[in-house]
PDB file of N, CA and C in Angstrom:
ATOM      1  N   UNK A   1     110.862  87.215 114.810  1.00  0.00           N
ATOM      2  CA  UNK A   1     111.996  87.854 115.429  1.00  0.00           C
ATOM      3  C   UNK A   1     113.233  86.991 115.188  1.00  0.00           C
ATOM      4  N   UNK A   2     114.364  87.749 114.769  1.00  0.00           N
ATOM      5  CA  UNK A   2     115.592  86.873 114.171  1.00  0.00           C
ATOM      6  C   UNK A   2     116.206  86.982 115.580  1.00  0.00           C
ATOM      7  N   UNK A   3     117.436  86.038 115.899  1.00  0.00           N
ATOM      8  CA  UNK A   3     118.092  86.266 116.624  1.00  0.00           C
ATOM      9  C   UNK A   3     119.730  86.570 116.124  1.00  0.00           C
ATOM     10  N   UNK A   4     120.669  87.777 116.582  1.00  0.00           N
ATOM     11  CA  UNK A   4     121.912  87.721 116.073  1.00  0.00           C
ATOM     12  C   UNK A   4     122.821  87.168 116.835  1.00  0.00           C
ATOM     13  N   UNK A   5     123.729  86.187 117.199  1.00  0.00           N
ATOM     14  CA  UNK A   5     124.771  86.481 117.917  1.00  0.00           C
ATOM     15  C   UNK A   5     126.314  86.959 117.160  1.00  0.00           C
ATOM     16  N   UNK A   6     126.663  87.618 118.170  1.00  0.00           N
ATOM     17  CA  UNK A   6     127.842  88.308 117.806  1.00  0.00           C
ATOM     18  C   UNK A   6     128.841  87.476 118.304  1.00  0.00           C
ATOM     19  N   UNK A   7     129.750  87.178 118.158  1.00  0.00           N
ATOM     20  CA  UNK A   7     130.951  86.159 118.740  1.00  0.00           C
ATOM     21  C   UNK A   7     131.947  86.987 119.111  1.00  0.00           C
ATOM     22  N   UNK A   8     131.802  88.223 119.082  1.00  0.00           N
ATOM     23  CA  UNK A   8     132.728  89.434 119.969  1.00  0.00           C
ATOM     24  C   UNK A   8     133.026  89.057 121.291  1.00  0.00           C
ATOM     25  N   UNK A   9     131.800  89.078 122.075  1.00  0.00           N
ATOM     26  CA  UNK A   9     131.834  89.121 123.732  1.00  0.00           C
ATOM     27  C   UNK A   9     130.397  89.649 123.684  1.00  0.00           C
ATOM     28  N   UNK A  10     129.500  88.803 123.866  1.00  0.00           N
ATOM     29  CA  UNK A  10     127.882  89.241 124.019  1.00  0.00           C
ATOM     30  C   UNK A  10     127.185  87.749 124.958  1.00  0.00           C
ATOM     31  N   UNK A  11     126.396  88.390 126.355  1.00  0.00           N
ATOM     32  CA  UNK A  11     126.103  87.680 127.103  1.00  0.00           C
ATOM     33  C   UNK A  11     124.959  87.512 126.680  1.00  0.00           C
ATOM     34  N   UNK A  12     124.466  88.352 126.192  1.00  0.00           N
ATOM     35  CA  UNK A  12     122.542  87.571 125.827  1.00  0.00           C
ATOM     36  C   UNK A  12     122.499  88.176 124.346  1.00  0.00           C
ATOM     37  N   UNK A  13     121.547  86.992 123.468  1.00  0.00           N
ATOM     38  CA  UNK A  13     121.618  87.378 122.330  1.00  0.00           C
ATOM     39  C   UNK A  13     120.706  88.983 122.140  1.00  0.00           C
ATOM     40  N   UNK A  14     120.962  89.073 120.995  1.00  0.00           N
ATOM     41  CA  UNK A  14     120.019  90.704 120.347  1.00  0.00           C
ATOM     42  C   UNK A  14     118.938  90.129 119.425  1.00  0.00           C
ATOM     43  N   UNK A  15     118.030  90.830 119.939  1.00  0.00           N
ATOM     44  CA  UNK A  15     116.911  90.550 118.965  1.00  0.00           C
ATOM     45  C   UNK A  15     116.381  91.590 118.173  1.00  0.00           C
ATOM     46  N   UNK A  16     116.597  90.991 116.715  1.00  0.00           N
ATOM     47  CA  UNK A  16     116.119  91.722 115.779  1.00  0.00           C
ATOM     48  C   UNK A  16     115.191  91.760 114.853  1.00  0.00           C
ATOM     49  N   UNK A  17     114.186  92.681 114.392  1.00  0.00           N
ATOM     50  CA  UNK A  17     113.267  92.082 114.067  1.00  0.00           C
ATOM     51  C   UNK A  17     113.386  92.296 112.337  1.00  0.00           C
ATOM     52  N   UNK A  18     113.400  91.282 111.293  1.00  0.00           N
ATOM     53  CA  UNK A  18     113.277  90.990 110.346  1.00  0.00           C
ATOM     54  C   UNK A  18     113.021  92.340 109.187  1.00  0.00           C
ATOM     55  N   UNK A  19     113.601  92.852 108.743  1.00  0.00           N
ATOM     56  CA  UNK A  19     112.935  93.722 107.646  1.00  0.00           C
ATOM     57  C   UNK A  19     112.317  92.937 106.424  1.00  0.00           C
ATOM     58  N   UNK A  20     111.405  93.471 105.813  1.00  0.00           N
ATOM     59  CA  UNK A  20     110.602  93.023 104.800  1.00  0.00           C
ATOM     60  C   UNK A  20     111.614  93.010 103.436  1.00  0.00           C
ATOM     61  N   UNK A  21     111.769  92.148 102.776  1.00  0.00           N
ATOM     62  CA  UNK A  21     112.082  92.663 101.464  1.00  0.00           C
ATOM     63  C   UNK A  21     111.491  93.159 100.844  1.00  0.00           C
ATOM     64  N   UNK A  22     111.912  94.228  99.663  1.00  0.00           N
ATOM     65  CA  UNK A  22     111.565  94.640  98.658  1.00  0.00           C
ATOM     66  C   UNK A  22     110.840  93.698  97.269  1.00  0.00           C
ATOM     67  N   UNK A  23     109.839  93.992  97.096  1.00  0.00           N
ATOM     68  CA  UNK A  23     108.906  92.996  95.851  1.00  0.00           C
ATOM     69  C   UNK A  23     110.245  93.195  94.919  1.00  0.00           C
ATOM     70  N   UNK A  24     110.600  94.517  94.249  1.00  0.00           N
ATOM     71  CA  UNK A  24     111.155  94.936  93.253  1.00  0.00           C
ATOM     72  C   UNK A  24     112.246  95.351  93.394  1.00  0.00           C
ATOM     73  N   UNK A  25     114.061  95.578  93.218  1.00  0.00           N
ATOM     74  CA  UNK A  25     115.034  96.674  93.119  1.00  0.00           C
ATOM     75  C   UNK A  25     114.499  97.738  91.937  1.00  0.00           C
ATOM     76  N   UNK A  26     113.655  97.603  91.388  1.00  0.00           N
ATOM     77  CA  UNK A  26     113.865  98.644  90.460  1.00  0.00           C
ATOM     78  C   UNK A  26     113.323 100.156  91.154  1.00  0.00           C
ATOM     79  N   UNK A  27     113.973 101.343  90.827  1.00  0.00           N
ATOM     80  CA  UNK A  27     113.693 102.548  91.651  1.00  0.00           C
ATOM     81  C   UNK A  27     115.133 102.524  92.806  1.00  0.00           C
ATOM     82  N   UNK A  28     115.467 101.479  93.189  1.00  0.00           N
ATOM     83  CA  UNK A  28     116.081 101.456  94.862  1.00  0.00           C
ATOM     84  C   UNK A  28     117.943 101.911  94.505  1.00  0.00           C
ATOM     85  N   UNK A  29     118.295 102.007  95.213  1.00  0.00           N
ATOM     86  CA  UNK A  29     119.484 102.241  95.224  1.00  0.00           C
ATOM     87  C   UNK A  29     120.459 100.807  96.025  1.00  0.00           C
ATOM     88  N   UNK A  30     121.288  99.882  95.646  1.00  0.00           N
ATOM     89  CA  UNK A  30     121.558  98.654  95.974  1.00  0.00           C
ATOM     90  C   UNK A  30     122.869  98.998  96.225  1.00  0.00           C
ATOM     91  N   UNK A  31     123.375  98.676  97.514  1.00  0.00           N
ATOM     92  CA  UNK A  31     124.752  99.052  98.037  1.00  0.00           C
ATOM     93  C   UNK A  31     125.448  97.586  97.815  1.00  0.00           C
ATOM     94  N   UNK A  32     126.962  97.455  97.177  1.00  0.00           N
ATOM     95  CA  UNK A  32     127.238  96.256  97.076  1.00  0.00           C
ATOM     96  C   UNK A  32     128.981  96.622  98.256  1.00  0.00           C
ATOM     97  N   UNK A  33     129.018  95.885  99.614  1.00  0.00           N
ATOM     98  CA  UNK A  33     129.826  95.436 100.604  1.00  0.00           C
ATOM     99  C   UNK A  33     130.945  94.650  99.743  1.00  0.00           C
ATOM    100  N   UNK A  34     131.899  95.174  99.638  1.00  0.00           N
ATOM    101  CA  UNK A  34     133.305  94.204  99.558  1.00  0.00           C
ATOM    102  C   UNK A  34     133.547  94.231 101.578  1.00  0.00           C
ATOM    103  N   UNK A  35     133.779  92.988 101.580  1.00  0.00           N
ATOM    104  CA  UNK A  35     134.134  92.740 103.022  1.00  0.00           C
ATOM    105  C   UNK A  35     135.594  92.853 102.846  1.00  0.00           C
ATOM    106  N   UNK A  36     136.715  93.077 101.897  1.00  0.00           N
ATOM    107  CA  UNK A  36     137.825  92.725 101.621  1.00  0.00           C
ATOM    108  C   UNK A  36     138.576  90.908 101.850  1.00  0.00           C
ATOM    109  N   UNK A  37     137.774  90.240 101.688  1.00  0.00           N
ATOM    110  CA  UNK A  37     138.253  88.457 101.348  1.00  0.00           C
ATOM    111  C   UNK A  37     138.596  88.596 100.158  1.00  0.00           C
ATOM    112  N   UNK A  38     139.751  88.168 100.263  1.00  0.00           N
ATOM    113  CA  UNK A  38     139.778  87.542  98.413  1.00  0.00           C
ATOM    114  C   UNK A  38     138.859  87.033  97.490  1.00  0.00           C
ATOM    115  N   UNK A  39     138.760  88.123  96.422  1.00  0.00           N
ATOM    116  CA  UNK A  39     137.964  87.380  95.169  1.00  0.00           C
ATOM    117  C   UNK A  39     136.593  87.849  95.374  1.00  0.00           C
ATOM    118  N   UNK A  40     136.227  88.718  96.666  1.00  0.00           N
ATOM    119  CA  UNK A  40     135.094  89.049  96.812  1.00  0.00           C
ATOM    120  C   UNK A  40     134.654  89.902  95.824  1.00  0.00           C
ATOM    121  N   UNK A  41     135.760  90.999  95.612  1.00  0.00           N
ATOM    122  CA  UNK A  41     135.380  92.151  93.960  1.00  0.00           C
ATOM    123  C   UNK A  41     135.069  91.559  93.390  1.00  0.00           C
ATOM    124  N   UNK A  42     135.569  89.895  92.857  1.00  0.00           N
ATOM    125  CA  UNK A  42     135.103  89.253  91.366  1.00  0.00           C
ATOM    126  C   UNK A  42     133.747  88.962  91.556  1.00  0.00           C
ATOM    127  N   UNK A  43     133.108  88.954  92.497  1.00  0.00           N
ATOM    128  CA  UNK A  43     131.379  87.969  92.643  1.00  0.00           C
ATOM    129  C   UNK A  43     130.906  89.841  92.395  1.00  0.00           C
ATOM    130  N   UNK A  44     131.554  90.839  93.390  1.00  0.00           N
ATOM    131  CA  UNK A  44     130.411  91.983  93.422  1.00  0.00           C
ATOM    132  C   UNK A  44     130.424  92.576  91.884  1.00  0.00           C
ATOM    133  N   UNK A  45     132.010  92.610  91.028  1.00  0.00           N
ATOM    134  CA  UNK A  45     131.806  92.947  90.046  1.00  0.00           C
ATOM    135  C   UNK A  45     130.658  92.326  88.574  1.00  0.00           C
ATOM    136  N   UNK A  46     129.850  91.439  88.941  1.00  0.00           N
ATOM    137  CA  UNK A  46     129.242  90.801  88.275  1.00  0.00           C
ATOM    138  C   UNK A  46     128.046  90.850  88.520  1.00  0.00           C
ATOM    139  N   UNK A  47     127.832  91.102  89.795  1.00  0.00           N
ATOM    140  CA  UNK A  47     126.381  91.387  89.983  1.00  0.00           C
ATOM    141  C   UNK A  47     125.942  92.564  89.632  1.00  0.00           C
ATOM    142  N   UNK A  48     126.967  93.650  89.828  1.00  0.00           N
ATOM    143  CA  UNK A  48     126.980  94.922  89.896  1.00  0.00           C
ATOM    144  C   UNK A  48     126.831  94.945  87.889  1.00  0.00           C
ATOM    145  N   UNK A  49     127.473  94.184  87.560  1.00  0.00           N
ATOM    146  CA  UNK A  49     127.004  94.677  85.929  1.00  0.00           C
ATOM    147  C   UNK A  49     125.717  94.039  86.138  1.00  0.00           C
ATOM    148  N   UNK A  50     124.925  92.787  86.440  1.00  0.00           N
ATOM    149  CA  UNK A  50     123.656  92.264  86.025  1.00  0.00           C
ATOM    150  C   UNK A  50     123.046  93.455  86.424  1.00  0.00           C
ATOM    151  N   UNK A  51     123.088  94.002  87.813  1.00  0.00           N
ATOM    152  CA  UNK A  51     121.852  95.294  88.073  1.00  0.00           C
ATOM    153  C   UNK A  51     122.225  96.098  87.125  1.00  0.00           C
ATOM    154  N   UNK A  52     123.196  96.877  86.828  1.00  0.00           N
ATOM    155  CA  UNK A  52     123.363  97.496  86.302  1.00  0.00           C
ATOM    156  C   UNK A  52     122.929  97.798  84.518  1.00  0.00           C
ATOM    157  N   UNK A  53     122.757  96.712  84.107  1.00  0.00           N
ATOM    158  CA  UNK A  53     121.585  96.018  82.856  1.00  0.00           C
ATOM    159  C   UNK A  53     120.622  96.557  83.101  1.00  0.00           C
ATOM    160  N   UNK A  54     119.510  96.243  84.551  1.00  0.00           N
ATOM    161  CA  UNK A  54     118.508  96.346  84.058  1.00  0.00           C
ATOM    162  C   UNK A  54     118.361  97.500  85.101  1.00  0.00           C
ATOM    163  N   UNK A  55     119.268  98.523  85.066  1.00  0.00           N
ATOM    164  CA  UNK A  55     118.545 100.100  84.789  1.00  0.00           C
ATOM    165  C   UNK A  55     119.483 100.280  86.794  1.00  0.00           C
ATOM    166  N   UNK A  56     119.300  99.556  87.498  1.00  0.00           N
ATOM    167  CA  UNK A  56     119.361  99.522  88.724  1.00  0.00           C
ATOM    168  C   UNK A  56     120.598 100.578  89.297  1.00  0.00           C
ATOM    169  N   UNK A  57     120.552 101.234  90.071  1.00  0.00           N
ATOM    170  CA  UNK A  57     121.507 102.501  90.816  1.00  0.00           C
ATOM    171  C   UNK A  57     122.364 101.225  91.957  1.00  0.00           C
ATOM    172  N   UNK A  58     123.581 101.371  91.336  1.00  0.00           N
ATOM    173  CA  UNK A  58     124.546 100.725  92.139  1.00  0.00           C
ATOM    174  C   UNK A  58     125.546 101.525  92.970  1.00  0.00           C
ATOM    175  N   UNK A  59     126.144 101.462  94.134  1.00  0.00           N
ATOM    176  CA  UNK A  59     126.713 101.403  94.675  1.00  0.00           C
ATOM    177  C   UNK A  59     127.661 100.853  95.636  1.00  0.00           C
ATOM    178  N   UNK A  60     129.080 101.155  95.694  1.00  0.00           N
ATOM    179  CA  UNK A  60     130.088 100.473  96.211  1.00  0.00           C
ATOM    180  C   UNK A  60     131.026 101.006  96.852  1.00  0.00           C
ATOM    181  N   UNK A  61     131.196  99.942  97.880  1.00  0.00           N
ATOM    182  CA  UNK A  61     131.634 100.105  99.416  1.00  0.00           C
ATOM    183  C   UNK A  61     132.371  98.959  99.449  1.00  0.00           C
ATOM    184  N   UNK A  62     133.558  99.112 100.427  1.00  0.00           N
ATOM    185  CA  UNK A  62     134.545  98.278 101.091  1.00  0.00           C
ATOM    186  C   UNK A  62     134.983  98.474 102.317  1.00  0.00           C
ATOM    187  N   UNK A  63     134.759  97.369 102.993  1.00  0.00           N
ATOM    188  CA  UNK A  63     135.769  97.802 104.366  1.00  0.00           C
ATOM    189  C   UNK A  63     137.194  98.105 104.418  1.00  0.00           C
ATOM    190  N   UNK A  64     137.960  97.999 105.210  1.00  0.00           N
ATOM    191  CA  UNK A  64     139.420  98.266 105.436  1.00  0.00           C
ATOM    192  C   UNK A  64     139.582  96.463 106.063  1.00  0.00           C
ATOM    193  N   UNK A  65     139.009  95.596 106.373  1.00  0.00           N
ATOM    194  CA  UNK A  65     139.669  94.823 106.260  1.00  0.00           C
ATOM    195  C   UNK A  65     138.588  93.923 106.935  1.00  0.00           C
ATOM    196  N   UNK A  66     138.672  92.233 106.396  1.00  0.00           N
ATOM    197  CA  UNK A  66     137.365  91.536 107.000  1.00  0.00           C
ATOM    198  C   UNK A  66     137.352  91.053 108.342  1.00  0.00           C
ATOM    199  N   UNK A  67     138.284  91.444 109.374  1.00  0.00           N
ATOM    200  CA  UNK A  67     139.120  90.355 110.170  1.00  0.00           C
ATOM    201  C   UNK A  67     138.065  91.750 111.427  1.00  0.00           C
ATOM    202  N   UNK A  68     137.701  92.601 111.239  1.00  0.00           N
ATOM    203  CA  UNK A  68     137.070  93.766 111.677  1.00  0.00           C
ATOM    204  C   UNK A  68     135.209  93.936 111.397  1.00  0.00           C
ATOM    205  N   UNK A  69     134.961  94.177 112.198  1.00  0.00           N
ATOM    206  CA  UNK A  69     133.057  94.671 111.507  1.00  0.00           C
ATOM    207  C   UNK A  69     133.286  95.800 110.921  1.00  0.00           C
ATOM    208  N   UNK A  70     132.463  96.587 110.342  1.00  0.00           N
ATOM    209  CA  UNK A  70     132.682  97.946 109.012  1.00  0.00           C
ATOM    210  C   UNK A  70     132.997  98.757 110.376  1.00  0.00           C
ATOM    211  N   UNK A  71     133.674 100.334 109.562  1.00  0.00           N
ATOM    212  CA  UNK A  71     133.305 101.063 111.218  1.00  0.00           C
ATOM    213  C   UNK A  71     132.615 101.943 110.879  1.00  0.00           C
ATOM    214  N   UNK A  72     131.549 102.304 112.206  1.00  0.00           N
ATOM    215  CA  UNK A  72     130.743 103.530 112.050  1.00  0.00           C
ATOM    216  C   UNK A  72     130.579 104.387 110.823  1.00  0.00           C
ATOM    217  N   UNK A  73     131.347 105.169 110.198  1.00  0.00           N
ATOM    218  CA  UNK A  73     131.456 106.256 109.445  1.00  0.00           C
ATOM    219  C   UNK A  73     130.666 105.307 107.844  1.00  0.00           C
ATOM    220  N   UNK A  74     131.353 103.906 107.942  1.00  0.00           N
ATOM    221  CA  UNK A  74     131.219 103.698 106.664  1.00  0.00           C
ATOM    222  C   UNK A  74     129.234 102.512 106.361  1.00  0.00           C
ATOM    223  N   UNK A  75     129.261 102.150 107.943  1.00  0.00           N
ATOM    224  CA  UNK A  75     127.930 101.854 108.235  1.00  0.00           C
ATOM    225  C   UNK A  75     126.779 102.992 107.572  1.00  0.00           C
ATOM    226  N   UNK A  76     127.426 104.090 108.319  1.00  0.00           N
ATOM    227  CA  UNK A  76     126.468 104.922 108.431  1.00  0.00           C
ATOM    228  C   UNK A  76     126.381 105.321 107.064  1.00  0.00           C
ATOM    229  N   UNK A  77     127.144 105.516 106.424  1.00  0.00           N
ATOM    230  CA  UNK A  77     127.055 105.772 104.946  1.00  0.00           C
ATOM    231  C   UNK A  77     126.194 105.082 104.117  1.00  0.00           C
ATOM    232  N   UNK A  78     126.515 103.625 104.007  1.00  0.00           N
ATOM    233  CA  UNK A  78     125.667 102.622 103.512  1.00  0.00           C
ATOM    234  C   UNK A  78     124.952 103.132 104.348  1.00  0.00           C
ATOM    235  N   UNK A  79     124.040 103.202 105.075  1.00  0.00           N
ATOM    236  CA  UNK A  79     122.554 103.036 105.546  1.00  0.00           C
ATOM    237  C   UNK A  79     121.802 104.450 105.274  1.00  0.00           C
ATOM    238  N   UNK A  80     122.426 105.743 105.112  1.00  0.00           N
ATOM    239  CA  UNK A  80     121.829 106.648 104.513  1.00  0.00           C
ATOM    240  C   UNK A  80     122.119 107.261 102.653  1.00  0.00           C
ATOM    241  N   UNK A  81     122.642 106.069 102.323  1.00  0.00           N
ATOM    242  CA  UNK A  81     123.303 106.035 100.359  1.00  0.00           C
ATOM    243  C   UNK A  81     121.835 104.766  99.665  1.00  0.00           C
ATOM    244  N   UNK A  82     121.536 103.702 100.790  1.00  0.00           N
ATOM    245  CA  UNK A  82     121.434 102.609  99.892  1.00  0.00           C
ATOM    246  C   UNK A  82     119.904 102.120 100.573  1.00  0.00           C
ATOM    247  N   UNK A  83     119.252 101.537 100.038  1.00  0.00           N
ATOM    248  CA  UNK A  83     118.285 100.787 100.310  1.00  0.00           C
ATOM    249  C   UNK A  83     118.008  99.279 100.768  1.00  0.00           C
ATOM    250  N   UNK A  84     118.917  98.380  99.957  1.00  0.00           N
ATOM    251  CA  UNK A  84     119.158  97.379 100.086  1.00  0.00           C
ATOM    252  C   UNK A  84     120.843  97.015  99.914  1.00  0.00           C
ATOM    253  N   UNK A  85     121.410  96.291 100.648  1.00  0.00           N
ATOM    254  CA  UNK A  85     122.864  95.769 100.545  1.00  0.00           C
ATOM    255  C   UNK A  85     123.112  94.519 100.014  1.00  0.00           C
ATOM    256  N   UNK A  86     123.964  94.010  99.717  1.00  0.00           N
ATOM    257  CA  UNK A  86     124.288  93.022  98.925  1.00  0.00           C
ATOM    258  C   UNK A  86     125.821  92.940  99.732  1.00  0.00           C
ATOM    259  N   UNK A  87     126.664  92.095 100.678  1.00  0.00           N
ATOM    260  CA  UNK A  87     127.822  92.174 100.597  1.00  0.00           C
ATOM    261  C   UNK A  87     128.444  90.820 100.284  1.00  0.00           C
ATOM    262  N   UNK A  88     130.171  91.054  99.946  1.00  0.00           N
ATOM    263  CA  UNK A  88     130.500  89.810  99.539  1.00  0.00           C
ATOM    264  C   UNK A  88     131.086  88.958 100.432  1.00  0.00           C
ATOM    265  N   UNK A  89     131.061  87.568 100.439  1.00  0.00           N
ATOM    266  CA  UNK A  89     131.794  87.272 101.501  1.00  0.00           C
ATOM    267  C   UNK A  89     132.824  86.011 100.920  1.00  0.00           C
ATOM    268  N   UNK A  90     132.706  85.675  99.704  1.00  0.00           N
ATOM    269  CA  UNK A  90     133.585  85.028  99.195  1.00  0.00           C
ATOM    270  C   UNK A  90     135.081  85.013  99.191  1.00  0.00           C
ATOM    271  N   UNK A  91     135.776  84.272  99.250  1.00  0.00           N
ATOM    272  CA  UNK A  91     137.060  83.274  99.626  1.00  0.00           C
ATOM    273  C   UNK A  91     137.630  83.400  98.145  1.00  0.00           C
TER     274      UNK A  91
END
């Protein structure tokens, strides 16, 4: 069991329990998160070509801004588009 804390305003942590990774991406659909930080496109644009080599279904998403968590609409998207996420968080 992982524990998250949120640094919002949360009195007791959330417990979450671990998803399994995937052995393989191949077949999956891989959502790649721009958090909007600078320079973050340059890391996702590169990974996004390596999957994209070897056959892999990419997809891409950005928030409106990193200073924020994603909102709803675009959560929910990623979580019924993608299988696995990838986001960036680079500076």
């Amino acid at each position: 069991m992982t524990k998250v804390l949120d640094p919002t305003n949360e009195t007791k942590p959330t417990e979450i329990p671990r998803v399994e990774r995937p052995s393989s991406l191949k077949g999956l659909t891989v959502g790649l998160l721009d958090i909007s930080k600078p320079r973050g496109n340059r890391f996702l644009d590169r990974i996004e070509e390596r999957l994209t080599e070897q056959g892999i279904k990419v997809l891409r998403f950005k928030k409106p801004t990193f200073t924020k968590p994603a909102p709803v609409d675009l959560r929910h998207e990623i979580s019924t588009k993608c299988d696995v996420v990838i986001e960036a968080l680079a500076d």
